[in-house]
C-alpha atoms as a PDB file:
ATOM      1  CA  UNK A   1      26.346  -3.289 -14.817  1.00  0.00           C
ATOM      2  CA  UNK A   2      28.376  -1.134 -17.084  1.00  0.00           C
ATOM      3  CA  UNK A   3      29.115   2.061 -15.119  1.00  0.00           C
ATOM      4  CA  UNK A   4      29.979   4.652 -18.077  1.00  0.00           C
ATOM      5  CA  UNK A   5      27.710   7.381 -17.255  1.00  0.00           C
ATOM      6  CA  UNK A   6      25.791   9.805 -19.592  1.00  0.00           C
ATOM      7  CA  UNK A   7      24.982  13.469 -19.133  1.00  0.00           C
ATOM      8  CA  UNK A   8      22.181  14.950 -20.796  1.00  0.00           C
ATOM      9  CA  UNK A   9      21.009  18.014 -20.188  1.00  0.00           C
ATOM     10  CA  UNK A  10      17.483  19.153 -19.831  1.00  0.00           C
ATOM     11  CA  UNK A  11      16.287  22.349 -21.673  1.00  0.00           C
ATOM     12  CA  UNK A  12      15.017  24.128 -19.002  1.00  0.00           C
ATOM     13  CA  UNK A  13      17.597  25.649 -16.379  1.00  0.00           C
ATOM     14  CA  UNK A  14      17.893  26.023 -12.771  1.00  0.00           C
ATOM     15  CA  UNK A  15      17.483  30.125 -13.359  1.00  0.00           C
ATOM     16  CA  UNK A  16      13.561  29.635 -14.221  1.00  0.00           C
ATOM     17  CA  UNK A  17      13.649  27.794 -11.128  1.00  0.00           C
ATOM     18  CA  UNK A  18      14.738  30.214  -9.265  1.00  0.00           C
ATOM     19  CA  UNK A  19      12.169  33.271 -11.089  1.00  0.00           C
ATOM     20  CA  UNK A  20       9.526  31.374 -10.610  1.00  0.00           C
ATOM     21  CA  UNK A  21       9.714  28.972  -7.333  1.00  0.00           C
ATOM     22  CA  UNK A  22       9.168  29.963  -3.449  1.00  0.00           C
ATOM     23  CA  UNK A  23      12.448  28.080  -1.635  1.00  0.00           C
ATOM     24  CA  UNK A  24      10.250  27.868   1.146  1.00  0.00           C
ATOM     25  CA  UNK A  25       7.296  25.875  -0.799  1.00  0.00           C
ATOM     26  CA  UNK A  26       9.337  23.423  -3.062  1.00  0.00           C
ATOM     27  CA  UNK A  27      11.822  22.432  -0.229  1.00  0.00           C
ATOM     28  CA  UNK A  28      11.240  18.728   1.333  1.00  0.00           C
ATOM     29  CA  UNK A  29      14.260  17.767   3.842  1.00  0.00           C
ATOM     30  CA  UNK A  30      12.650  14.530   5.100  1.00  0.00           C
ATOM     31  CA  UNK A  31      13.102  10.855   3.976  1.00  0.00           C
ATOM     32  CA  UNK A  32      10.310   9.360   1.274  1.00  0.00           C
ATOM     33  CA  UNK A  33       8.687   6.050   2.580  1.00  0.00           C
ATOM     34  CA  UNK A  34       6.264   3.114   1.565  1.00  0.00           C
ATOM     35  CA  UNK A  35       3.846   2.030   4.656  1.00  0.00           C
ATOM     36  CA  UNK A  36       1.938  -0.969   3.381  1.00  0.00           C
ATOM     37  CA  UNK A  37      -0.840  -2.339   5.250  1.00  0.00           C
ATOM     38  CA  UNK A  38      -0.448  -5.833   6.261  1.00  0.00           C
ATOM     39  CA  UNK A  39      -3.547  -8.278   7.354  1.00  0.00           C
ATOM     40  CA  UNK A  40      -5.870  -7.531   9.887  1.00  0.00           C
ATOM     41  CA  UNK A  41      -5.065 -10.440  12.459  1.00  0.00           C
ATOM     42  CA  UNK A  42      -7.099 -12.838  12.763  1.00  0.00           C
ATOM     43  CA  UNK A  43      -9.323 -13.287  15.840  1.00  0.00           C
ATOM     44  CA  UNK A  44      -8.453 -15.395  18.393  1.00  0.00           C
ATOM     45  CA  UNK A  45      -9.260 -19.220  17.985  1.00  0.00           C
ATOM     46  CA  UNK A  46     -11.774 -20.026  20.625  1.00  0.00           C
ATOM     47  CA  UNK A  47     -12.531 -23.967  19.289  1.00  0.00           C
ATOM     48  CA  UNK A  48     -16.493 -25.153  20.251  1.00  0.00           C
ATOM     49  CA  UNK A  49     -16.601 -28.054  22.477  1.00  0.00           C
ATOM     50  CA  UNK A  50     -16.964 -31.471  21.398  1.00  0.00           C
ATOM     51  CA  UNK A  51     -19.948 -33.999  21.853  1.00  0.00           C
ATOM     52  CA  UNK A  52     -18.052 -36.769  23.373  1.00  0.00           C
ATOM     53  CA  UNK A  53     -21.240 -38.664  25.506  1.00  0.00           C
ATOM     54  CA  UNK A  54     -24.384 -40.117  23.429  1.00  0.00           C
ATOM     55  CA  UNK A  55     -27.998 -38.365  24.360  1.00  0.00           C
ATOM     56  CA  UNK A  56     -29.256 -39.106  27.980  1.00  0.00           C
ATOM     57  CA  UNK A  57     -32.492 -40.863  27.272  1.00  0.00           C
ATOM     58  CA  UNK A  58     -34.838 -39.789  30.702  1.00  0.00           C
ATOM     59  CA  UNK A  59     -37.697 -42.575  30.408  1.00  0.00           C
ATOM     60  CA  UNK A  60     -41.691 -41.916  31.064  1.00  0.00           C
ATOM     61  CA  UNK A  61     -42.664 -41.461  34.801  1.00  0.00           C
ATOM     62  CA  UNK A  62     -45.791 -41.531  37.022  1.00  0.00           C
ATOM     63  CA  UNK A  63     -47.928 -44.019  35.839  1.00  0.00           C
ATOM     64  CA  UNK A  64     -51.643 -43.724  36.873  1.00  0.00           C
ATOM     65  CA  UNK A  65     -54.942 -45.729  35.705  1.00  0.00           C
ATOM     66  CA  UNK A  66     -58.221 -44.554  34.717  1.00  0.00           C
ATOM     67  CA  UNK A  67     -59.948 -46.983  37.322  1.00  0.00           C
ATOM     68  CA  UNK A  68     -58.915 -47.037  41.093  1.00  0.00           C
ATOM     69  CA  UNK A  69     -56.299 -49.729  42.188  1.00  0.00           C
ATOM     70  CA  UNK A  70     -55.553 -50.668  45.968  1.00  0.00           C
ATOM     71  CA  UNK A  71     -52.970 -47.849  47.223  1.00  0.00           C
ATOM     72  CA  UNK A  72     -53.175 -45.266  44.516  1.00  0.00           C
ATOM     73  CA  UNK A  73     -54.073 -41.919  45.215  1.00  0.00           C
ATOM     74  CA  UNK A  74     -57.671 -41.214  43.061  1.00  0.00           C
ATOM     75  CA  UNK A  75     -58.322 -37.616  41.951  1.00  0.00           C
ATOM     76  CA  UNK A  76     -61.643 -38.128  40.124  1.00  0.00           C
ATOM     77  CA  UNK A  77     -60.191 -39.034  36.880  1.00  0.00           C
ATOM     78  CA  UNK A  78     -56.892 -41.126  37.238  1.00  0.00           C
ATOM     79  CA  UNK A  79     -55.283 -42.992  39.975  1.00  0.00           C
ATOM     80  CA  UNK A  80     -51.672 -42.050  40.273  1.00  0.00           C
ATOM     81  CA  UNK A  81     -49.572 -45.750  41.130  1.00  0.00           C
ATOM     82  CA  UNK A  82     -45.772 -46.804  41.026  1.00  0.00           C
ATOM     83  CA  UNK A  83     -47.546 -49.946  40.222  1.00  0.00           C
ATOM     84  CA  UNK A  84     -47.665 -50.592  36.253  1.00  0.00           C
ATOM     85  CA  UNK A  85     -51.357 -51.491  36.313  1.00  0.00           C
ATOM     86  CA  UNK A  86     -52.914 -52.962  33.047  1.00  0.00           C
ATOM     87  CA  UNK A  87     -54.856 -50.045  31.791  1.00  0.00           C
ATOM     88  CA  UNK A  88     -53.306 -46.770  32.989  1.00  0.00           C
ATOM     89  CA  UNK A  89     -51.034 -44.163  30.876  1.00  0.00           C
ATOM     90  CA  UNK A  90     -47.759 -42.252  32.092  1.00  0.00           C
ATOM     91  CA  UNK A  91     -48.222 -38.279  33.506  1.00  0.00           C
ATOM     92  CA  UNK A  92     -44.858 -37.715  32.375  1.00  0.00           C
ATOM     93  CA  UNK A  93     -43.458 -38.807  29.271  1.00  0.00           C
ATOM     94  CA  UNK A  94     -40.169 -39.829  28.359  1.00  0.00           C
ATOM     95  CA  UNK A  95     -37.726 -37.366  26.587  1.00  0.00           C
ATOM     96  CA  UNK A  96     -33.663 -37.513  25.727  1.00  0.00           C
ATOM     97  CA  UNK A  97     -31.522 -35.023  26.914  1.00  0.00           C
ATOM     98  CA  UNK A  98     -28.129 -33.512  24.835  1.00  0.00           C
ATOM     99  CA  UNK A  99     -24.829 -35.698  26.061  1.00  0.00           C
ATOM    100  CA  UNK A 100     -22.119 -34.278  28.229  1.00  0.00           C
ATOM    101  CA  UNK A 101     -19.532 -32.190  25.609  1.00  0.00           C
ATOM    102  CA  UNK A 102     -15.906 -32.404  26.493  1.00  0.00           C
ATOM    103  CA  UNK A 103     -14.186 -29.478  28.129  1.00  0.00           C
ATOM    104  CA  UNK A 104     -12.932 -26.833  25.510  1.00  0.00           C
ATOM    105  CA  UNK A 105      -9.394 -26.556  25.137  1.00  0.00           C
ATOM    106  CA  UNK A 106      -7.886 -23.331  26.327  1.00  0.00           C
ATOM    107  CA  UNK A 107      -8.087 -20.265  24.258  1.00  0.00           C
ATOM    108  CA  UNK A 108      -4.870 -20.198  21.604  1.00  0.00           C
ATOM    109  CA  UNK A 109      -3.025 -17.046  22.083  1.00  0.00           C
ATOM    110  CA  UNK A 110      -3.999 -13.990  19.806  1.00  0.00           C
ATOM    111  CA  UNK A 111      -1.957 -13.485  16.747  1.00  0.00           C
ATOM    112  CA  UNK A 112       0.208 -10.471  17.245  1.00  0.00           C
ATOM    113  CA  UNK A 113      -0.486  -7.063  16.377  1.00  0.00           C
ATOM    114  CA  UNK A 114       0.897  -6.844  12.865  1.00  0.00           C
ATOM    115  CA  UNK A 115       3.466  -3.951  12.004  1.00  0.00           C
ATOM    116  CA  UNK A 116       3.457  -2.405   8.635  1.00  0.00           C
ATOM    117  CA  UNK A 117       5.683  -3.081   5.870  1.00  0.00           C
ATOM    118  CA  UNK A 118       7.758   0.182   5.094  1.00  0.00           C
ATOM    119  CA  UNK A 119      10.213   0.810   2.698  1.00  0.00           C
ATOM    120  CA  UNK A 120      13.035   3.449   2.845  1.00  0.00           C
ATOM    121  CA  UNK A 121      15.695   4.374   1.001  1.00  0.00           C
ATOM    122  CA  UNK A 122      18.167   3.253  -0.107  1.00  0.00           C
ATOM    123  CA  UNK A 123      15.644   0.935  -1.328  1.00  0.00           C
ATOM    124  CA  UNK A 124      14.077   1.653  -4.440  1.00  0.00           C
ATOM    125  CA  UNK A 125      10.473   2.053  -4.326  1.00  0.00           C
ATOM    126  CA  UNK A 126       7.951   0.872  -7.259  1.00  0.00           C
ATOM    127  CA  UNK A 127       5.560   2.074 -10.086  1.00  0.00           C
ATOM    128  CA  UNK A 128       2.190   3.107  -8.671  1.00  0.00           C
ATOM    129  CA  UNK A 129       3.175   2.492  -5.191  1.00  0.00           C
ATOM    130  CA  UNK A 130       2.217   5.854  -3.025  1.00  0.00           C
ATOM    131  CA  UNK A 131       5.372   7.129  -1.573  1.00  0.00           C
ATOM    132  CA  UNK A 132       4.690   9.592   0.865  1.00  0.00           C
ATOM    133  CA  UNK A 133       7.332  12.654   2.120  1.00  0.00           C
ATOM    134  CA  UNK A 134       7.818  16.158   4.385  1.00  0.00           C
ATOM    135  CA  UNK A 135       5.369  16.723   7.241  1.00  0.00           C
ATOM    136  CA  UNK A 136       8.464  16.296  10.024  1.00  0.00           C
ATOM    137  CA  UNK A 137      11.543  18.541   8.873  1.00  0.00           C
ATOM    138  CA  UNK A 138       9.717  19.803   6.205  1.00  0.00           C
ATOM    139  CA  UNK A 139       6.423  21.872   6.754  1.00  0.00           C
ATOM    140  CA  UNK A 140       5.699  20.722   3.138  1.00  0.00           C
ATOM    141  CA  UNK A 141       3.588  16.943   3.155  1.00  0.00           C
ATOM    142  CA  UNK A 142       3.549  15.504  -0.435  1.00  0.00           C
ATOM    143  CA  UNK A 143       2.355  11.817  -1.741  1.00  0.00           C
ATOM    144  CA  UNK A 144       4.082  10.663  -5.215  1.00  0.00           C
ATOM    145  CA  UNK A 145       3.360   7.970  -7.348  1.00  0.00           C
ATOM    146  CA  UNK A 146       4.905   6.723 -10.437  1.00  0.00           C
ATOM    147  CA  UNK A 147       2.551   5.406 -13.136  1.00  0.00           C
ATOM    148  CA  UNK A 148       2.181   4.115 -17.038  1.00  0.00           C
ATOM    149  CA  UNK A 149       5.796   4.281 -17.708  1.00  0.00           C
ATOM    150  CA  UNK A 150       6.323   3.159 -21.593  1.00  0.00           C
ATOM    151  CA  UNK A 151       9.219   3.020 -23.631  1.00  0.00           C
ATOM    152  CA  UNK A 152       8.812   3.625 -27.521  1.00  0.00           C
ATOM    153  CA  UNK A 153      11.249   4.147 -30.950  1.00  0.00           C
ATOM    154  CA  UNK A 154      12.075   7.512 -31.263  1.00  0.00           C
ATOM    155  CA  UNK A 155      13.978   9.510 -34.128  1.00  0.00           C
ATOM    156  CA  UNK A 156      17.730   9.403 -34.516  1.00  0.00           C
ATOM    157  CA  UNK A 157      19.370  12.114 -32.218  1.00  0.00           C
ATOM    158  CA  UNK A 158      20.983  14.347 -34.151  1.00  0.00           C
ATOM    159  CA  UNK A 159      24.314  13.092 -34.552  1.00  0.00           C
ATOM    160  CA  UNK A 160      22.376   9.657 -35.757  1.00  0.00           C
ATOM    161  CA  UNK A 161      22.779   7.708 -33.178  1.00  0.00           C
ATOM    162  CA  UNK A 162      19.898   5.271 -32.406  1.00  0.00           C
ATOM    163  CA  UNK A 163      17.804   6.587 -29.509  1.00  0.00           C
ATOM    164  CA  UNK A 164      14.362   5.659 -27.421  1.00  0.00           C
ATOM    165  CA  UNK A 165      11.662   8.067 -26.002  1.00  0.00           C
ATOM    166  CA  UNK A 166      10.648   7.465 -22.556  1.00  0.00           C
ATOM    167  CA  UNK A 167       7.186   8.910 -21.364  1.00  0.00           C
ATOM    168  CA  UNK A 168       5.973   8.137 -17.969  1.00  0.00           C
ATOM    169  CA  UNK A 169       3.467   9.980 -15.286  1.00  0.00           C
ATOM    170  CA  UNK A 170       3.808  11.281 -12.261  1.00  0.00           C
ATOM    171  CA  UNK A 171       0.849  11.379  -9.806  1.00  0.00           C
ATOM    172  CA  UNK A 172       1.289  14.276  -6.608  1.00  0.00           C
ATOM    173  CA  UNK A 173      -1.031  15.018  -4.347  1.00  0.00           C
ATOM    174  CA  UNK A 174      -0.284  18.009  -1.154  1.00  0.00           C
ATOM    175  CA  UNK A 175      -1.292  16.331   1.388  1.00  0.00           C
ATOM    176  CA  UNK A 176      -0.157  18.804   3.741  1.00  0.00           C
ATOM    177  CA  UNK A 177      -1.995  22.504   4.708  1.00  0.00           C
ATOM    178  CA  UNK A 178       0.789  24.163   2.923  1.00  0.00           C
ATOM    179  CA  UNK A 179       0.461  25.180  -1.016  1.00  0.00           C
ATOM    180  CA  UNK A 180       3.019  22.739  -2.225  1.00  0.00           C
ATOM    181  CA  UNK A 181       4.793  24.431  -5.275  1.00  0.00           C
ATOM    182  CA  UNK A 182       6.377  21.875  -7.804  1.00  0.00           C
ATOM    183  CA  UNK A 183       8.561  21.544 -10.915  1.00  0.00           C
ATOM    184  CA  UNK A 184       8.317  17.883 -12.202  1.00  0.00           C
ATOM    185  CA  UNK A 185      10.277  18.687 -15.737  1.00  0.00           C
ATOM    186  CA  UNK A 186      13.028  20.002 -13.821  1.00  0.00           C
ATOM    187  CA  UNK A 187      13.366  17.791 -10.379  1.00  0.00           C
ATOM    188  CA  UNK A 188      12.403  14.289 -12.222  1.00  0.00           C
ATOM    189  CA  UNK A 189      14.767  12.345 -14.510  1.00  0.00           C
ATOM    190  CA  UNK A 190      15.521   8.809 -16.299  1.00  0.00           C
ATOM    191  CA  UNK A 191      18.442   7.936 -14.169  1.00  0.00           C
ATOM    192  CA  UNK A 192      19.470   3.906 -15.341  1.00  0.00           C
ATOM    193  CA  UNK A 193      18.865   2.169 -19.140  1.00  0.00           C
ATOM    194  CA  UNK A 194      18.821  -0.950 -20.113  1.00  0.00           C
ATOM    195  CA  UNK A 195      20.727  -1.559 -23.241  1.00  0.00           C
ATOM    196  CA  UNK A 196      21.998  -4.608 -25.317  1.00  0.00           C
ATOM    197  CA  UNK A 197      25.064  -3.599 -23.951  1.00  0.00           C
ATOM    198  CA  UNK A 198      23.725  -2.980 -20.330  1.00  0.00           C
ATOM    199  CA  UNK A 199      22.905  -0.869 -18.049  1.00  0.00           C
ATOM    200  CA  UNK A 200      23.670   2.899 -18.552  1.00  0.00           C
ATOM    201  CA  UNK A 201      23.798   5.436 -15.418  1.00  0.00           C
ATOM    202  CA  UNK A 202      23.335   9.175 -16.191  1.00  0.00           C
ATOM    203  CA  UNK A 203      20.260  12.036 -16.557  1.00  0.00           C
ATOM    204  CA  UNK A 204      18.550  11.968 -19.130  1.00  0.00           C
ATOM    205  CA  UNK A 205      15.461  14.969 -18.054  1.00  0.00           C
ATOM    206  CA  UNK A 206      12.744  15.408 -20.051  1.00  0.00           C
ATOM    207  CA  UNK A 207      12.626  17.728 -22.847  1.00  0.00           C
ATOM    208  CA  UNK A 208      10.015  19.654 -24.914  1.00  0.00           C
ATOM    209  CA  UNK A 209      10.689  17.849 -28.250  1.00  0.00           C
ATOM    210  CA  UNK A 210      10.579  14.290 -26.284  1.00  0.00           C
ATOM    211  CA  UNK A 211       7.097  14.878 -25.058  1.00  0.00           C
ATOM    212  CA  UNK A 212       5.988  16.423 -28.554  1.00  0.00           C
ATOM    213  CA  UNK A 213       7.184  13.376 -30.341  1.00  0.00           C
ATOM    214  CA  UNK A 214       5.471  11.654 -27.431  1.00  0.00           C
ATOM    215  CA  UNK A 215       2.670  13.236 -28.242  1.00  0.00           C
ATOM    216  CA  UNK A 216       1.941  15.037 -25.061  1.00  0.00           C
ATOM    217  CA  UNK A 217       1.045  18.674 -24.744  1.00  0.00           C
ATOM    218  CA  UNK A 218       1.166  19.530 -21.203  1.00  0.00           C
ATOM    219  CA  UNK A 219       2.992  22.228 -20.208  1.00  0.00           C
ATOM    220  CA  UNK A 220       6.828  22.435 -18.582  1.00  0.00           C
ATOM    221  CA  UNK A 221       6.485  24.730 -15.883  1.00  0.00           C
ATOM    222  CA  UNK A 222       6.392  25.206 -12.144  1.00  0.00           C
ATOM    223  CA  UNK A 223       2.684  24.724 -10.414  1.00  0.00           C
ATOM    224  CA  UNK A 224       1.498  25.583  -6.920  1.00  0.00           C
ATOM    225  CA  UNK A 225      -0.554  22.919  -5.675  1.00  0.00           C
ATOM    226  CA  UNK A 226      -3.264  23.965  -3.200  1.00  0.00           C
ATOM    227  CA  UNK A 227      -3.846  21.304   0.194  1.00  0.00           C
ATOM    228  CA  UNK A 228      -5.779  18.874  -1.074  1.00  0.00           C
ATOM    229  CA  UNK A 229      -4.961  19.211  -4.825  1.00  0.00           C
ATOM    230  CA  UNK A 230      -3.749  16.188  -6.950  1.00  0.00           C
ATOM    231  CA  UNK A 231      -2.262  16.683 -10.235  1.00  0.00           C
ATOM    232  CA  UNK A 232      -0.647  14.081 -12.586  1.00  0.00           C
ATOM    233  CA  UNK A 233       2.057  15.064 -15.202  1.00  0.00           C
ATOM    234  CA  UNK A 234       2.808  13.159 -18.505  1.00  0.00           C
ATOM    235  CA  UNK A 235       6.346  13.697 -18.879  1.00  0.00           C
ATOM    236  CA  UNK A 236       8.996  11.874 -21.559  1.00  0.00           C
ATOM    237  CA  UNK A 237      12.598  12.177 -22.006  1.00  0.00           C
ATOM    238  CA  UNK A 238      15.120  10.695 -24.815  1.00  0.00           C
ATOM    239  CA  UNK A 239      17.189   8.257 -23.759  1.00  0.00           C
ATOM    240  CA  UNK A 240      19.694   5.827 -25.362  1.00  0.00           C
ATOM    241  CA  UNK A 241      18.309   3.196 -27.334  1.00  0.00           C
ATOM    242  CA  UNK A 242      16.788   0.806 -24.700  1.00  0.00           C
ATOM    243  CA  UNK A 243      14.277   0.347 -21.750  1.00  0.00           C
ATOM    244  CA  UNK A 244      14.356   2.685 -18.598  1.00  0.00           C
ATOM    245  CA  UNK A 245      15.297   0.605 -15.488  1.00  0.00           C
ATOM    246  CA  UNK A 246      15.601   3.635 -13.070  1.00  0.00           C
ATOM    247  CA  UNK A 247      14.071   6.729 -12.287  1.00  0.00           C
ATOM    248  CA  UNK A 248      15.451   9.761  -9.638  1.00  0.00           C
ATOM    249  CA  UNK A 249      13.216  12.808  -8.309  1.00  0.00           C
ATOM    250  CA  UNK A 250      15.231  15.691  -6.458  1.00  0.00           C
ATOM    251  CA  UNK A 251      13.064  16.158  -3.316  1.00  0.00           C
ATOM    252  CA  UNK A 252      14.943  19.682  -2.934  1.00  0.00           C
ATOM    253  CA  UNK A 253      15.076  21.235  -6.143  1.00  0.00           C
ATOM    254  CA  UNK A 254      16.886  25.273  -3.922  1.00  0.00           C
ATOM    255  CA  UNK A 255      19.612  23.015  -3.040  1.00  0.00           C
ATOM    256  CA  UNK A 256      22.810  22.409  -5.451  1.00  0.00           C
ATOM    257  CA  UNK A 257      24.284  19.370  -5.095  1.00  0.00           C
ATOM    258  CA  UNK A 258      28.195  18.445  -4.131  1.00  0.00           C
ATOM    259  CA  UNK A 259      30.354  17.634  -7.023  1.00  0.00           C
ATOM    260  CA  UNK A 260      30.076  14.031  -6.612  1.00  0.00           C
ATOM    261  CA  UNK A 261      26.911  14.107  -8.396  1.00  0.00           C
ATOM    262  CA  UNK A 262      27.227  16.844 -11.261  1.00  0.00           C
ATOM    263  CA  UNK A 263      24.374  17.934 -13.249  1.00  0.00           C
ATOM    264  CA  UNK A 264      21.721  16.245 -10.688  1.00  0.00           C
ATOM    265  CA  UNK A 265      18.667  18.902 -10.272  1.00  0.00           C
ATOM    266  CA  UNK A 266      18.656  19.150  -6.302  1.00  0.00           C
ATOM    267  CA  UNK A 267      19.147  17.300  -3.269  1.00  0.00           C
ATOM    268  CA  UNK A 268      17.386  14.431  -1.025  1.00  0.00           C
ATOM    269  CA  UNK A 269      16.982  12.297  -4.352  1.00  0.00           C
ATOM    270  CA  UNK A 270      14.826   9.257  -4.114  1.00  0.00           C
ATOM    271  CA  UNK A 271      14.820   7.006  -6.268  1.00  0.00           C
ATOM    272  CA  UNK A 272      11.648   4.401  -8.101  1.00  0.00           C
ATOM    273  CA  UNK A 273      12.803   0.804 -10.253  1.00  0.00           C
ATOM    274  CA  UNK A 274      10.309   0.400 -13.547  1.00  0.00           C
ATOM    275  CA  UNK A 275       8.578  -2.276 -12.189  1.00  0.00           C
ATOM    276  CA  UNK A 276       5.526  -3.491  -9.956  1.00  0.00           C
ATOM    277  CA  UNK A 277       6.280  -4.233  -6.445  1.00  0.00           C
ATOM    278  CA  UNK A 278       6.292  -7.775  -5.570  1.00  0.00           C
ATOM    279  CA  UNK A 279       6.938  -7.688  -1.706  1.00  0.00           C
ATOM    280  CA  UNK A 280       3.880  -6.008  -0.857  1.00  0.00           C
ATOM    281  CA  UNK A 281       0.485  -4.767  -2.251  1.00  0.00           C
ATOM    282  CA  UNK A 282      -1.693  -2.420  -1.012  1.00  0.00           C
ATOM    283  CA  UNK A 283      -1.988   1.458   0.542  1.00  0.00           C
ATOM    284  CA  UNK A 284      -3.232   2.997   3.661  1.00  0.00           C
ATOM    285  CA  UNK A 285      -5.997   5.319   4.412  1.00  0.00           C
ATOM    286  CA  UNK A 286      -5.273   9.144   4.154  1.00  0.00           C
ATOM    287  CA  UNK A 287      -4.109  10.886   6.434  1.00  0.00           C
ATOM    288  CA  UNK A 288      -2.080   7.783   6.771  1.00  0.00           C
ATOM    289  CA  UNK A 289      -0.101   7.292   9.937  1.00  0.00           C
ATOM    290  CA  UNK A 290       3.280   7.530   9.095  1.00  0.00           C
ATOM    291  CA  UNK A 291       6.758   6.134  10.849  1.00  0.00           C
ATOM    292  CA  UNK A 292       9.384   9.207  11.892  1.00  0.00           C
ATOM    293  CA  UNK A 293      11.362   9.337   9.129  1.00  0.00           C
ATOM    294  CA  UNK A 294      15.545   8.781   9.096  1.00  0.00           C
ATOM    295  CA  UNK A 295      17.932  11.381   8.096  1.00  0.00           C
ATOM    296  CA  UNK A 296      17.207  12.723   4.533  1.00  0.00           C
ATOM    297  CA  UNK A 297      18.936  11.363   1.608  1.00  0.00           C
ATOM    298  CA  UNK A 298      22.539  12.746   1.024  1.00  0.00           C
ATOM    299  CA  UNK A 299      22.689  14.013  -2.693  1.00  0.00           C
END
C-alpha cells in the first residue's frame, strides 16, 4: 500500500465547533462495537422410538352357540363353550395390537448457548452495519451506520489535476436519554483511496462545493439530536482520482489530537472499510444488550 499521505483540509474549522457545540453533548469516550446475533440453537434432539416388533395379533375368544350343548353355561339366548361347536359365534372378537418399539436412545446434549459475534476496533467495521457507542464512560449512547457510499467523476481541482467526488450517508440515531449534539461535516472524513497507483492515506473532509457538485443540499452544521431521534446526512468530499476504500469518524470532536495524527478532527476515531460485511449478517433488537466496552481508541 503506498503510504504517501494527503492533507486536505475541510472548509469548516474547529472554531464553529467550538461556538456552536456543548463539550459535554458531542463527547463519546467509549469504544464503538458490532454485536451480531447468531442462530437461535436448535432444540435438543429427542429421536422417536423405533417399531422394531410386527403387530401382536390377539385372536377371537369365547365361543358360544345359539342352541344348548352338554356343559355350556345357557343364558336364554347363547350358550357360552370352550368347545368350538358347529353353529355358535365368538363374544369377543379378534383384534391386533401395535408391536413393542425399541428403547429411545438417550437425549443428545443441547447445543450450547450461542455468544454473539462482536467486532471492535482495531477492526474495521462495514457499510450499513449498526455500530453502536457511549452509554459506559460516556453519558452520551449513539448508533451509526454507514450507507449508499458512491464514487463519481468530478471536475479538475483547481490546479488540474484529475480528481473524484465521494458522496456517502451517514445514518445516527441517540439512543441514549441525553440530547446527543453532532457535527458529521466536521468529525467524518474519506481516510484511504484506491488509485491506479494504490492506496492513498490522508483526510479528505467533505466540503460545500463537493456536495453541490454532488448534488446535495443539506446543510453543514452542528444538530442536537433529541433521545429517540434518527437523522441521516448525505455528505461528499473530493478526493484523488479513484474509489474510497476507508472511512474515519472522530468520536470526540472537544478533543485535539497528538501530533502523530495532524489535521485529524478529534479523538477516539473509528474507523468503517467501503464494503458489505461478509463475516456476519444481521442486527439486534433495540435497546440491544451490549458487551462492556475496552479502552477507547487512542487518536
Amino acid at each position: 500500500m503506498k503510504k504517501q499521505i494527503w492533507f486536505v483540509r475541510v472548509v469548516l474549522v474547529l472554531a464553529a465547533l467550538a461556538c456552536t457545540g456543548t463539550p459535554s453533548a458531542m463527547q463519546i469516550l467509549d469504544e464503538p462495537v458490532y454485536v451480531c446475533p447468531t442462530a437461535t440453537p436448535r432444540a435438543t434432539d429427542t429421536p422417536m422410538p423405533t417399531s422394531v416388533q410386527p403387530p401382536i395379533t390377539v385372536p377371537p375368544s369365547g365361543w358360544a352357540t345359539r342352541t344348548p350343548v352338554p356343559g355350556c353355561i345357557w343364558n336364554g339366548f347363547l350358550c357360552a363353550t370352550n368347545t368350538p361347536y358347529p353353529g355358535g359365534v365368538y363374544r369377543t372378537p379378534g383384534y391386533t395390537l401395535p408391536g413393542a418399539t425399541s428403547t429411545p436412545r438417550p437425549t443428545t446434549t443441547p447445543y450450547p448457548t450461542p455468544t454473539p459475534f462482536v467486532m471492535r476496533p482495531p477492526q474495521e467495521f462495514f457499510v450499513e452495519d449498526a455500530i453502536y457507542t457511549g452509554g459506559f464512560v460516556s453519558s452520551i449512547n449513539v448508533r451509526l451506520r454507514l450507507m449508499n457510499v458512491v464514487t463519481l467523476a468530478a471536475s479538475p481541482a483547481p490546479n488540474g489535476d484529475p480528481r473524484s467526488l465521494a458522496r456517502w450517508e451517514v445514518e445516527i440515531k441517540n439512543a441514549g436519554s441525553l440530547p446527543y449534539e453532532v457535527f458529521p461535516a466536521w468529525q467524518m472524513y474519506v481516510s484511504t483511496v484506491t488509485t491506479d497507483s494504490g492506496d492513498i492515506e490522508g483526510i479528505w473532509g467533505a466540503s460545500r462545493d463537493a456536495a453541490a457538485e454532488a448534488g446535495l443540499t443539506a446543510l453543514l452544521e452542528a444538530v442536537m439530536l433529541v433521545p429517540g431521534e434518527t437523522r441521516v446526512f448525505a455528505l461528499a468530499a473530493y478526493i484523488p482520482a479513484g474509489t474510497v476504500r476507508r472511512f474515519a469518524y472522530a468520536l470526540d470532536p472537544t478533543t485535539r489530537p497528538t501530533l502523530v495524527t495532524p489535521g485529524v478532527p478529534g479523538t477516539n476515531v473509528m474507523v468503517w472499510t467501503n464494503t458489505t460485511n461478509t463475516v456476519c449478517a444481521g442486527e439486534l433488537a433495540e435497546p440491544p444488550d451490549l458487551p462492556t466496552p475496552l479502552a477507547p481508541l487512542l487518536p
